[in-house]
Protein backbone atom coordinates (compact mmCIF):
# COMPACT_ATOMS: atom_id res chain seq x y z
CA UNK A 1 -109.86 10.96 -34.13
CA UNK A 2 -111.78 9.68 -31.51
CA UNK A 3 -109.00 8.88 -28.96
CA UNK A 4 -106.76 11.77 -30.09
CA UNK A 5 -110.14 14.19 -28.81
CA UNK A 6 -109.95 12.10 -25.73
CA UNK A 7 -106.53 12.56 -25.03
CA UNK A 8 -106.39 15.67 -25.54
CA UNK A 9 -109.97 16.82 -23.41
CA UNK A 10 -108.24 14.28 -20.24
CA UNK A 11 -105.11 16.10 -20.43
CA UNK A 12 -106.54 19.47 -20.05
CA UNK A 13 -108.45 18.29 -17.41
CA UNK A 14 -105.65 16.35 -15.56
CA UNK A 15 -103.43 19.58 -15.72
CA UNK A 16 -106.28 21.62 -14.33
CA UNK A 17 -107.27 19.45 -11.13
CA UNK A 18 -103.30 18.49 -10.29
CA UNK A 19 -103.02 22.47 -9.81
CA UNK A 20 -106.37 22.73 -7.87
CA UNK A 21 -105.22 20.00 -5.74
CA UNK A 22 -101.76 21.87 -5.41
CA UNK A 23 -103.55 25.29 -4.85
CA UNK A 24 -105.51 23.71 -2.08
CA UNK A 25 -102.41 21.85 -0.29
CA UNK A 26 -100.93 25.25 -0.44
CA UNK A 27 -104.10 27.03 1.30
CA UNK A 28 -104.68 24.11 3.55
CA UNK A 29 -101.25 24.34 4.56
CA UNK A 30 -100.82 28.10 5.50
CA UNK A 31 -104.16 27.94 7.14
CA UNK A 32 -102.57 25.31 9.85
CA UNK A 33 -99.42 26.27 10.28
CA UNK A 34 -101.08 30.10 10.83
CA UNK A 35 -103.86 28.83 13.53
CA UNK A 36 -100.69 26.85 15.02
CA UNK A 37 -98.38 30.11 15.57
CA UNK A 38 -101.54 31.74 16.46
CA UNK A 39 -102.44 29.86 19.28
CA UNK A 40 -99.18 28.75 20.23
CA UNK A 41 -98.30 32.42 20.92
CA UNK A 42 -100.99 33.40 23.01
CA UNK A 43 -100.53 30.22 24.97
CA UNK A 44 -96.94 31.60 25.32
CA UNK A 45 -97.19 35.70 25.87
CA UNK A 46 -98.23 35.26 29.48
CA UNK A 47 -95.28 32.97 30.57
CA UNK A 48 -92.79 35.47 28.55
CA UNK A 49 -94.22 37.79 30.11
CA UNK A 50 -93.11 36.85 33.88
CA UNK A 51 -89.93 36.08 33.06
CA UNK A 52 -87.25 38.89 35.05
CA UNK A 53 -84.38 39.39 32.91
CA UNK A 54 -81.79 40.11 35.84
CA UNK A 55 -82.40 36.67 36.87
CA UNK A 56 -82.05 34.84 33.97
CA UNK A 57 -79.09 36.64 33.73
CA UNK A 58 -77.88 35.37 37.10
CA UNK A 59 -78.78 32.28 36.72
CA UNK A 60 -77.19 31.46 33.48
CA UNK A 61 -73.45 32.17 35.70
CA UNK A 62 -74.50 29.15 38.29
CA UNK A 63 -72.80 26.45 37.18
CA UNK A 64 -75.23 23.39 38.06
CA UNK A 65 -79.16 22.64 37.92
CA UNK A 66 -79.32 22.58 41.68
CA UNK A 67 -78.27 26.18 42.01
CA UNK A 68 -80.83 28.19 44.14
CA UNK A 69 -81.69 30.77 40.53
CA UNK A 70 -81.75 27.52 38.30
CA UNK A 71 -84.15 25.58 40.86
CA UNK A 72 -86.66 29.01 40.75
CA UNK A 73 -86.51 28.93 37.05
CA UNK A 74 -86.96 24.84 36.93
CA UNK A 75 -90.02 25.12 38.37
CA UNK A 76 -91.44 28.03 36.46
CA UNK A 77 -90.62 25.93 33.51
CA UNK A 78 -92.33 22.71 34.78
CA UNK A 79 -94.99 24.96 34.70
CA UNK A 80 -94.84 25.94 31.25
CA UNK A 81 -98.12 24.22 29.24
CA UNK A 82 -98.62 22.12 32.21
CA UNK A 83 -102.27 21.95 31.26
CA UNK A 84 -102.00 22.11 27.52
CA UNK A 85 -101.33 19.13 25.97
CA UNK A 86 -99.73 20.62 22.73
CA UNK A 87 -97.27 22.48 24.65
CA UNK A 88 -93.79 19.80 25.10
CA UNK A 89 -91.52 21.73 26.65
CA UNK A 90 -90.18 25.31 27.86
CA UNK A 91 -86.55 26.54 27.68
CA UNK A 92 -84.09 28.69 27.90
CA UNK A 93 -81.11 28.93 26.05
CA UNK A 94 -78.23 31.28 24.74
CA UNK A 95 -77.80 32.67 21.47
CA UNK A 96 -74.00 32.13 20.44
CA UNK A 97 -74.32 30.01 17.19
CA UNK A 98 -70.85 28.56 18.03
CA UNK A 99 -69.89 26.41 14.27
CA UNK A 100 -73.19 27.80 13.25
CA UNK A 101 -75.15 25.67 15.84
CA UNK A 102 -74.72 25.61 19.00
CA UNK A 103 -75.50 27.39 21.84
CA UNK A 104 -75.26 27.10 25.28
CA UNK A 105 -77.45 25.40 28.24
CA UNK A 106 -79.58 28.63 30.21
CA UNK A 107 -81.86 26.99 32.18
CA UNK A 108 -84.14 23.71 31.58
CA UNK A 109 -87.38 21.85 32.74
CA UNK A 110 -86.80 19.17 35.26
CA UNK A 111 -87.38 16.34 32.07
CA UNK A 112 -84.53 18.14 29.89
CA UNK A 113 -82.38 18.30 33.41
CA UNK A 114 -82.44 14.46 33.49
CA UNK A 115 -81.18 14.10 29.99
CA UNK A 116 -78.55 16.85 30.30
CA UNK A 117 -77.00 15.48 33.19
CA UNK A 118 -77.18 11.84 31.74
CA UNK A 119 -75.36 13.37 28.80
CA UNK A 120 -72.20 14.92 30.74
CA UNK A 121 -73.51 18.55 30.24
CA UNK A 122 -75.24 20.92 32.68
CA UNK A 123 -75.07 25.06 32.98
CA UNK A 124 -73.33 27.05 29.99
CA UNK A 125 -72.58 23.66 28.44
CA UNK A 126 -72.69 24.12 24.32
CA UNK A 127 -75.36 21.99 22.73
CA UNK A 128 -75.79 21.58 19.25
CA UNK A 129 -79.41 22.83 17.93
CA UNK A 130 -81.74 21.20 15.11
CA UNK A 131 -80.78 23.19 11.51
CA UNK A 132 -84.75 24.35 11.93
CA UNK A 133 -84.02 25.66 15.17
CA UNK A 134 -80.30 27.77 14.47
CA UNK A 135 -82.08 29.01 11.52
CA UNK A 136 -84.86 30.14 13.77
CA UNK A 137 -82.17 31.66 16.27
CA UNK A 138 -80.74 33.98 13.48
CA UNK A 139 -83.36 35.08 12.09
CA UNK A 140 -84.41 36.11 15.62
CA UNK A 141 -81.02 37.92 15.88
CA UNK A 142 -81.23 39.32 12.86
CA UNK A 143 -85.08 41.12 13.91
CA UNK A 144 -84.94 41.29 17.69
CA UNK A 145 -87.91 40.08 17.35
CA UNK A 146 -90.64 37.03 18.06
CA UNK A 147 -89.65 33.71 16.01
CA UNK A 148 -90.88 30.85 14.51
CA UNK A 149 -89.08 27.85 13.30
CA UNK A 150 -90.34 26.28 10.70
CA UNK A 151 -91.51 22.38 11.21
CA UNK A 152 -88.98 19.96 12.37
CA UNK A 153 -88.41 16.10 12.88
CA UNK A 154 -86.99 13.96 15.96
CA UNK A 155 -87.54 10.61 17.55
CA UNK A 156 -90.67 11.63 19.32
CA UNK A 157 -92.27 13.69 16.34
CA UNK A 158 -93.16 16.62 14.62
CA UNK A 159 -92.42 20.12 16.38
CA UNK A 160 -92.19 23.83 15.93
CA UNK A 161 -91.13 26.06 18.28
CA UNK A 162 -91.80 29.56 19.33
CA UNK A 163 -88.24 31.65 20.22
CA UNK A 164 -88.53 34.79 22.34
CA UNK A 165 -85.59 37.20 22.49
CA UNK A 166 -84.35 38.21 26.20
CA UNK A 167 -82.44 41.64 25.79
CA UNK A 168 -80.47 43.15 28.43
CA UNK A 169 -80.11 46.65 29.24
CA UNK A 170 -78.39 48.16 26.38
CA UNK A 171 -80.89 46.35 24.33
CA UNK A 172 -78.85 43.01 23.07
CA UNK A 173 -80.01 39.84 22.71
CA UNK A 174 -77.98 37.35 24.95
CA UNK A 175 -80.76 34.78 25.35
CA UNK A 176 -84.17 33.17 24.32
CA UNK A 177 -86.84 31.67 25.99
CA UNK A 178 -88.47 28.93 23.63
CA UNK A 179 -91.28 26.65 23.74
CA UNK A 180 -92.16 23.46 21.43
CA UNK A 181 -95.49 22.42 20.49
CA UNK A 182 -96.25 19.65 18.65
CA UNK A 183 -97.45 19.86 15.34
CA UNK A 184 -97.46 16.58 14.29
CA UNK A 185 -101.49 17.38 13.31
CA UNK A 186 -100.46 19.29 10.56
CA UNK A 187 -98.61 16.81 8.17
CA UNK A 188 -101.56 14.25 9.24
CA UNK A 189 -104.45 16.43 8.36
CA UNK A 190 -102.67 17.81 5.23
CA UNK A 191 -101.60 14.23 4.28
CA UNK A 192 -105.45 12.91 4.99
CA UNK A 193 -106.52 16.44 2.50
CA UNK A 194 -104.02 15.23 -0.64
CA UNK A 195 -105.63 11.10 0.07
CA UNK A 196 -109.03 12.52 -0.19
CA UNK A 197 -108.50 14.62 -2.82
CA UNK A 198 -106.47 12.52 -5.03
CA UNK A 199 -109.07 9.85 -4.24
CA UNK A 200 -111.93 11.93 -6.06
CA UNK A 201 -109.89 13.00 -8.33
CA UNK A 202 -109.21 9.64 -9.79
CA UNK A 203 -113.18 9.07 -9.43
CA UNK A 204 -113.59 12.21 -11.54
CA UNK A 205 -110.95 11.23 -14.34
CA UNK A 206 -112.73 7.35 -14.49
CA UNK A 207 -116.17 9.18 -14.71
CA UNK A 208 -114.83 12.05 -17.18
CA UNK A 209 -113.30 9.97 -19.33
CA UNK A 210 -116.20 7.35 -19.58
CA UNK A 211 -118.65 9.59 -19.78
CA UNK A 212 -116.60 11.62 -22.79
CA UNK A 213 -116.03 8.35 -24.26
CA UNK A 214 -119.71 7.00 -25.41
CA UNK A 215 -120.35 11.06 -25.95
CA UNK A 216 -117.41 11.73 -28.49
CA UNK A 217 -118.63 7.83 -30.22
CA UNK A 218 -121.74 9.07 -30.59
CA UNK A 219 -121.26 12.11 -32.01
CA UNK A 220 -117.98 11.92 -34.55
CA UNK A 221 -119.87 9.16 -36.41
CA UNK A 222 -122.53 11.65 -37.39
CA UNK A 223 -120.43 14.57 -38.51
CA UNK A 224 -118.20 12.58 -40.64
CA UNK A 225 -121.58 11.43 -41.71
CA UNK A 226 -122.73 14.78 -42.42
CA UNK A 227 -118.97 15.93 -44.17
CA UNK A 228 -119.45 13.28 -46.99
């Protein structure tokens, strides 16, 4: 009787904290990723803002880095976060979704440049995008409208990036302008949240069930005392 009551009172309260816990990693979660998009957009609205359409648009016919359009938008992309530390990198890029991926090179920072050329490609070569990131480009498509991607993984870490639809004049999307951030903090500080709280939970369940232990001893000994 005794351990049946125990089992029984641990379970309930096992069940109880796992979906507090879960509750709270959902909470904890939406309240990052939400301050993340937050502030990664208004660290982003006043470089979309400058961008001229007409150029872009030029540029993305010159058919090498060095062109005099691609150098003006090179440096404006340099630029891009060069004082915030969680901003990586800024981009442009076109919107074709080629085999459901790729799309082709519009104009890069001088670090992407490097790696481009080291690669073979340069200008209105195809490149194939993270499945976060084509996902991402649709659903900007598909709105016409400001997107996030949800979290993705590379070599260098945890990113999300912020896609921003260039439209010509009849109002068609033939480009975006994107910029990563890293957001490597958020799997840290939600990982560090689920140790924590799956450390005092433990702690709780040792203390519960002690405590519930000596309690239940005590007492079922005097009412089967009393039912005789």
């Amino acid at each position: 009787m005794l351990t049946k009551s125990l089992i029984v009172i641990t379970a309930n309260i096992i069940l109880f904290g796992v979906l507090i816990i879960v509750l709270g990693y959902l909470i904890q979660k939406s309240t990052l990723v939400n301050q993340l998009h937050d502030q990664l957009r208004i660290n982003s609205q006043e470089w979309a803002s400058k961008l001229v359409i007409s150029d872009i648009q030029e540029a993305m016919k010159e058919k090498s880095f060095n062109a005099p359009l691609q150098s003006e938008l090179r440096s404006f992309l340099d630029q891009v976060g060069y004082n915030n530390s969680n901003i990586a990198q800024a981009y442009i890029f076109g919107v074709e979704l080629e085999n459901g991926r790729n799309t082709s090179i519009a104009a890069m920072p001088t670090n992407l440049t490097k790696t481009f050329n080291e690669m073979g490609m340069t200008v209105g070569s195809m490149y194939e995008q993270p499945v976060e990131v084509a996902n991402g480009i649709q659903k900007m498509l598909d709105t016409g409208k400001i997107t996030y991607t949800s979290f993705y993984n590379d070599i260098f870490g945890t990113w999300t990036t912020i896609l921003y639809p260039l439209k010509d004049d009849r109002g068609d999307t033939f480009a975006y302008f994107a910029i990563d951030t890293n957001a490597s903090s958020i799997p840290t500080s939600i990982g560090k949240y689920l140790i924590t709280s799956l450390y005092v939970f433990i702690a709780f369940i040792i203390l519960f069930i002690s405590t519930q232990y000596f309690t239940l001893r005590r007492i079922l000994p005097e009412e089967e005392s009393e039912n005789k």
